[in-house]
N, C-alpha and C. Protein backbone atom coordinates (compact mmCIF):
# COMPACT_ATOMS: atom_id res chain seq x y z
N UNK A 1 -6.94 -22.32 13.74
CA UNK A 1 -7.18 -22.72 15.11
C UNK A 1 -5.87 -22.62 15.90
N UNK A 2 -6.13 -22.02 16.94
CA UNK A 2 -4.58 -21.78 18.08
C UNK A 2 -4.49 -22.71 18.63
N UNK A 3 -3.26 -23.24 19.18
CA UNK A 3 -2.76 -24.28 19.76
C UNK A 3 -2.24 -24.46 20.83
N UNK A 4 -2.93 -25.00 22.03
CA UNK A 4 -2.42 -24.72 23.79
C UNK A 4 -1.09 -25.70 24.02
N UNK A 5 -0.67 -24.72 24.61
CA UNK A 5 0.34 -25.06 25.25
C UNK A 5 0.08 -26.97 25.77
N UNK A 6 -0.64 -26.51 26.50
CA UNK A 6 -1.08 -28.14 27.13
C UNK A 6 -1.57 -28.89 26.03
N UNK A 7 -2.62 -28.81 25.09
CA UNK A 7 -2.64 -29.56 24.00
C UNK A 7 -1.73 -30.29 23.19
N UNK A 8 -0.37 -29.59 23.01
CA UNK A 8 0.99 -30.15 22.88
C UNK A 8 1.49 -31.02 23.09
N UNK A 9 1.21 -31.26 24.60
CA UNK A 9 1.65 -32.38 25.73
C UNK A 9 3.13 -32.82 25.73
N UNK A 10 3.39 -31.39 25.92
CA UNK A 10 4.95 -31.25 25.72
C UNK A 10 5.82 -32.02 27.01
N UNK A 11 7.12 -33.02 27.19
CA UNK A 11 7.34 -33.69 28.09
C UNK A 11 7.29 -32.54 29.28
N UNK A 12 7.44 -33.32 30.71
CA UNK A 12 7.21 -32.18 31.76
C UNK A 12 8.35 -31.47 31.80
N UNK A 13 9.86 -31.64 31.36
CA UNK A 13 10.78 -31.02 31.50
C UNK A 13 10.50 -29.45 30.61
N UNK A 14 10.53 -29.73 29.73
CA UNK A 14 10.38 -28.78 28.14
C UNK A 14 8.92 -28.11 28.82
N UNK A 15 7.65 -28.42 29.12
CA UNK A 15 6.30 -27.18 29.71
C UNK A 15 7.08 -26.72 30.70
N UNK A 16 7.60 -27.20 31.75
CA UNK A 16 8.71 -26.07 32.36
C UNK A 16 8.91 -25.35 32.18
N UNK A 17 9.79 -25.25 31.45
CA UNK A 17 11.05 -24.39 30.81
C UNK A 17 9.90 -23.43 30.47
N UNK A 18 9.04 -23.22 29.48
CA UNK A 18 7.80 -22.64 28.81
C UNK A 18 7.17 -21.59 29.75
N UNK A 19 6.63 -22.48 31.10
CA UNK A 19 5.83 -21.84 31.81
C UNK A 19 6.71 -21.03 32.80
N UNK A 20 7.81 -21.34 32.83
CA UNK A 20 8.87 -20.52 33.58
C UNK A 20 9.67 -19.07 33.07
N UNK A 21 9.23 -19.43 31.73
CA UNK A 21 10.13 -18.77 31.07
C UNK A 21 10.43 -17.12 31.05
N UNK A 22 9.30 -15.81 31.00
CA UNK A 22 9.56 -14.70 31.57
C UNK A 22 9.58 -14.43 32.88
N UNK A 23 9.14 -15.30 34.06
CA UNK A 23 9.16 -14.96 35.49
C UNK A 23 9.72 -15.93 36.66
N UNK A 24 10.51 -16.70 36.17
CA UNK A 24 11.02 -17.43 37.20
C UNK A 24 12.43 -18.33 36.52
N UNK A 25 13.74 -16.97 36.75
CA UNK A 25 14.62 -17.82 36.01
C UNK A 25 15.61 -18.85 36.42
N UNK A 26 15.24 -19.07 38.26
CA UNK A 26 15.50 -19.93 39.06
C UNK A 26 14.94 -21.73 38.40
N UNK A 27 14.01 -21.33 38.40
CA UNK A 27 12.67 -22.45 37.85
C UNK A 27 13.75 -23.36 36.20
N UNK A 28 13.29 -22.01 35.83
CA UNK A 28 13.99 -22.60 34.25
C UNK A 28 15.25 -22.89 34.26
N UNK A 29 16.59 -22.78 34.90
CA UNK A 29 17.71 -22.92 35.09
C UNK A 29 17.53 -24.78 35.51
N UNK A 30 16.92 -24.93 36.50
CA UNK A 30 16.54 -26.28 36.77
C UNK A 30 16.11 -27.34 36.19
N UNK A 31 15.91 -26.99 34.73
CA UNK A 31 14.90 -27.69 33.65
C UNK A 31 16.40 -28.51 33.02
N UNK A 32 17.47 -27.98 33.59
CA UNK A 32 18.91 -28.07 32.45
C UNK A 32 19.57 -29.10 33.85
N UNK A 33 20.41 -29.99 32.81
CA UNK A 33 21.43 -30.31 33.79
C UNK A 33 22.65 -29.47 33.82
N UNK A 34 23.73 -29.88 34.95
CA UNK A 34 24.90 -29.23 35.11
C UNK A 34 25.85 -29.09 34.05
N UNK A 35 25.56 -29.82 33.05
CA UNK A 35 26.62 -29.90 31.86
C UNK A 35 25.68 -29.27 30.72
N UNK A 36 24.43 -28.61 30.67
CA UNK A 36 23.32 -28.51 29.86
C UNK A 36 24.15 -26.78 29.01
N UNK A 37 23.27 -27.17 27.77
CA UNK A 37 24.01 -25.80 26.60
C UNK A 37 22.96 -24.89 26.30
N UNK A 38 22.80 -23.57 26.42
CA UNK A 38 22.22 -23.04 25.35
C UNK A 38 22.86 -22.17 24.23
N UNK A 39 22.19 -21.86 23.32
CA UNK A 39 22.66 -21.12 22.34
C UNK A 39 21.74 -20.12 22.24
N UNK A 40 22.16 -18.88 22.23
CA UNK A 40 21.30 -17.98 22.18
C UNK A 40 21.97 -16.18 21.69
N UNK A 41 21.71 -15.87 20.60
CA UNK A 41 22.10 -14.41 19.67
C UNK A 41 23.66 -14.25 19.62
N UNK A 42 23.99 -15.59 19.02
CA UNK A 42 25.59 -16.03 18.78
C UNK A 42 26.36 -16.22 19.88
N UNK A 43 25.90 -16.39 21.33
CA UNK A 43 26.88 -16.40 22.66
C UNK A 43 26.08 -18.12 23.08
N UNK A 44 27.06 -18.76 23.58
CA UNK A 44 27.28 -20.19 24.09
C UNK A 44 27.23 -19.57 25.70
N UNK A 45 25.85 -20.77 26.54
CA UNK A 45 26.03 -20.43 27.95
C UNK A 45 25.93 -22.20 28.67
N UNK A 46 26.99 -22.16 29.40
CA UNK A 46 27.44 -23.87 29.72
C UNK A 46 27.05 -23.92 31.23
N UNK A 47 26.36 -24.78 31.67
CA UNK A 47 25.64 -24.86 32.88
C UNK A 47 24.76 -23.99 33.65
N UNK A 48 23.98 -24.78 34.43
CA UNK A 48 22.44 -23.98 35.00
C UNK A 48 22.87 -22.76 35.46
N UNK A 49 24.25 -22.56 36.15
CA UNK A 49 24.42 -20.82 36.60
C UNK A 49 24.80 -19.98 35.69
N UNK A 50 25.23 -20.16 34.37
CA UNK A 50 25.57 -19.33 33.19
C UNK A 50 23.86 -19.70 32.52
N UNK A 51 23.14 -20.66 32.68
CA UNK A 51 21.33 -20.78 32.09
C UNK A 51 20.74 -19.68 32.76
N UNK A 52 21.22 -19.34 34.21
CA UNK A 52 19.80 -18.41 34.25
C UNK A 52 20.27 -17.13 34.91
N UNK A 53 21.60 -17.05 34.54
CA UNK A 53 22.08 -15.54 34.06
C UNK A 53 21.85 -15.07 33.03
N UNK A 54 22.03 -15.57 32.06
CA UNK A 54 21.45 -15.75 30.32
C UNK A 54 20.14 -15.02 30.40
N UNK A 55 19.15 -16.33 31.09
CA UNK A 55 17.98 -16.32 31.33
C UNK A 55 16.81 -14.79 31.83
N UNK A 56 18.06 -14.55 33.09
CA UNK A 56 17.59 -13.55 34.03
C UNK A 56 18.01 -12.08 32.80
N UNK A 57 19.21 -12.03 32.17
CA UNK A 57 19.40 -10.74 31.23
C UNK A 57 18.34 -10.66 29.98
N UNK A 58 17.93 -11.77 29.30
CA UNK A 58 17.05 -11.85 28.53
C UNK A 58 15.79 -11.34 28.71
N UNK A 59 15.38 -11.92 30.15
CA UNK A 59 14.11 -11.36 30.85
C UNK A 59 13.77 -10.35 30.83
N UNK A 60 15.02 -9.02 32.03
CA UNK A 60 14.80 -8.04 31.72
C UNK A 60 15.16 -6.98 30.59
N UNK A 61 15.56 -7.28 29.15
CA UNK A 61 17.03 -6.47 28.46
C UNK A 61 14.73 -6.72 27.67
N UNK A 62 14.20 -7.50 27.53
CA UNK A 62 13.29 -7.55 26.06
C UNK A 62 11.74 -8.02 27.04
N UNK A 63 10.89 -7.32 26.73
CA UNK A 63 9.21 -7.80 26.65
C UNK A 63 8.76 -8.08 25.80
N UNK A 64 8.08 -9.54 26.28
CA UNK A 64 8.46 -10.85 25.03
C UNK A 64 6.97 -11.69 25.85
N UNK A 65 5.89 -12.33 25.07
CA UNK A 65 5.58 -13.27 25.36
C UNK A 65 6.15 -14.35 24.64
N UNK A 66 5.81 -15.67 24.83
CA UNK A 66 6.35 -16.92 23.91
C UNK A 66 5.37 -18.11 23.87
N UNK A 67 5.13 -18.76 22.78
CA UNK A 67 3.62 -19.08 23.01
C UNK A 67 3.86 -20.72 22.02
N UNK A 68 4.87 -21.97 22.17
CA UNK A 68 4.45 -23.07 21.83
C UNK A 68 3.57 -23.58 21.14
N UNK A 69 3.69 -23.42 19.56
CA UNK A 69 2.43 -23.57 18.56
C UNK A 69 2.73 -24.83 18.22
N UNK A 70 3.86 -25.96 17.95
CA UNK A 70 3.86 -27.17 17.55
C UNK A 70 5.40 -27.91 18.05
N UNK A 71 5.20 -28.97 18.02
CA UNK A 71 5.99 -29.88 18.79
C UNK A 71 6.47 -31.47 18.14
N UNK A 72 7.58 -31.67 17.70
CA UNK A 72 8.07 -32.67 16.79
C UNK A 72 9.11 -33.40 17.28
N UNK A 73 9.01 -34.77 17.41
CA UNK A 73 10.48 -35.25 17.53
C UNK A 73 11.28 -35.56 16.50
N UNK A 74 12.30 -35.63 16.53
CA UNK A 74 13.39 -35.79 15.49
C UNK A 74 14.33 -36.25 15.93
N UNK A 75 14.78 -37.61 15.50
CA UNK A 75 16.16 -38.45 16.00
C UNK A 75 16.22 -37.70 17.67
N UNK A 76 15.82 -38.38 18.21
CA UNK A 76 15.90 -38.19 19.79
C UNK A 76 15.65 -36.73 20.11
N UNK A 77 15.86 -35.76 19.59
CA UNK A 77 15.56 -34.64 19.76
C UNK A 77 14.03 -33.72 19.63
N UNK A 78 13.64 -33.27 21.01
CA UNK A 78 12.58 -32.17 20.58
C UNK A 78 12.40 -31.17 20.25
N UNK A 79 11.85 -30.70 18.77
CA UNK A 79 11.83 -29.96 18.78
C UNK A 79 10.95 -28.67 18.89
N UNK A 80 10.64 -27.83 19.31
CA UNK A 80 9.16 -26.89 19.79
C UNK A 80 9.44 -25.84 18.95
N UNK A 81 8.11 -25.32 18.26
CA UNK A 81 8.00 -24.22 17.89
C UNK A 81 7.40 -22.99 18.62
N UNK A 82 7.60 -22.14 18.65
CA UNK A 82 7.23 -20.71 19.39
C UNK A 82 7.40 -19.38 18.76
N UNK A 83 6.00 -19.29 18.93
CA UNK A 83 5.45 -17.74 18.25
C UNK A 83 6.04 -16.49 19.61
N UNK A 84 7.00 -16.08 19.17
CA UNK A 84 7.44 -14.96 20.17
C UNK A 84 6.75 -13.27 19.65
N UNK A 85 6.36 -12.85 20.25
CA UNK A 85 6.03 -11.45 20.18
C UNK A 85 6.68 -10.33 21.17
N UNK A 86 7.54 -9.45 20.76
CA UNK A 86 7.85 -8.77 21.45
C UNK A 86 8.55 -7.11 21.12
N UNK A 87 9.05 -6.57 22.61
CA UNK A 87 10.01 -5.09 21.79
C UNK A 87 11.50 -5.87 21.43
N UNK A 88 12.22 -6.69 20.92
CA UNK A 88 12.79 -7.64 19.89
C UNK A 88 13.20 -7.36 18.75
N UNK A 89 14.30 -7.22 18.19
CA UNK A 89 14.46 -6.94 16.58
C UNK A 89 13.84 -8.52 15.89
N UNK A 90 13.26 -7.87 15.07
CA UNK A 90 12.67 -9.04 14.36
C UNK A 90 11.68 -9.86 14.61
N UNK A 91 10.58 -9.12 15.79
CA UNK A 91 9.51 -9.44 16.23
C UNK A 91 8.50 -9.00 15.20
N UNK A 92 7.46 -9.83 15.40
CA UNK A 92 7.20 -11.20 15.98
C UNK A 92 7.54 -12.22 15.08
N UNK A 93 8.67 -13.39 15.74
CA UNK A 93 9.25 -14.14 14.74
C UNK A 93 8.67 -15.71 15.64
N UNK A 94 8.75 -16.79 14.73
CA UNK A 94 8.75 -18.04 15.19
C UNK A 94 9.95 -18.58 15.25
N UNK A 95 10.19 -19.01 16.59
CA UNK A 95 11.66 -19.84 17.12
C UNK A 95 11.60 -21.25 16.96
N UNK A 96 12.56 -22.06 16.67
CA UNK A 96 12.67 -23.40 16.92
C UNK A 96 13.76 -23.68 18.20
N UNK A 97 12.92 -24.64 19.62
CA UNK A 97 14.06 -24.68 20.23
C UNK A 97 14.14 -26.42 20.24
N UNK A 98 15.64 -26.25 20.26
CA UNK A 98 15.78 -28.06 20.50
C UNK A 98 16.29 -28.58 21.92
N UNK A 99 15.62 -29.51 21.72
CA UNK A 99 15.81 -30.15 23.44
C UNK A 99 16.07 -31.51 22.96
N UNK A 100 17.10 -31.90 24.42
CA UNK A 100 17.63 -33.49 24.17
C UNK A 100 17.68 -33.51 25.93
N UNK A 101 16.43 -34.72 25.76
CA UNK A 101 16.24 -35.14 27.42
C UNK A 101 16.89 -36.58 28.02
């Protein structure tokens, strides 16, 4: 059985980020605070204007859906799973992303 996004009931910050995620990298940059981290294919990006430069090269460099199959907390942290499919080395792989709100 597949698993909706909304079924999840992922906090509103984190379905954000989700529903933002290939077309609005304004949107998703906003999901982060000013001091907020990602990590992403061994490069460190430190605040919302290095988030959705990141964001915006990712977008267009790969065609990618991303699809939130399960959702766990752990010591204050969330963590989401996501079935990514895409043109990607190593597609279609499942991601873990962690969030601390």
């Amino acid at each position: 059985m597949k698993t909706s996004m909304k079924s999840l009931n992922l906090p509103k910050p984190i379905a954000t980020y989700f529903a933002a995620d290939k077309n609005d990298s304004e949107t998703l940059s906003q999901c982060f605070t000013e001091n907020a981290v990602v990590k992403d294919e061994g490069h460190t990006y430190k605040g919302r204007a290095a988030i959705k430069q990141w964001k915006t090269g990712t977008s267009t460099k790969y065609e990618y859906t991303s699809e939130p199959v399960a959702c766990e907390e752990k010591d204050g942290i969330i963590v989401v799973t996501s079935h990514l499919v895409g043109n990607f080395p190593g597609s279609p792989v499942d991601l873990r992303f962690f969030f601390k709100l």
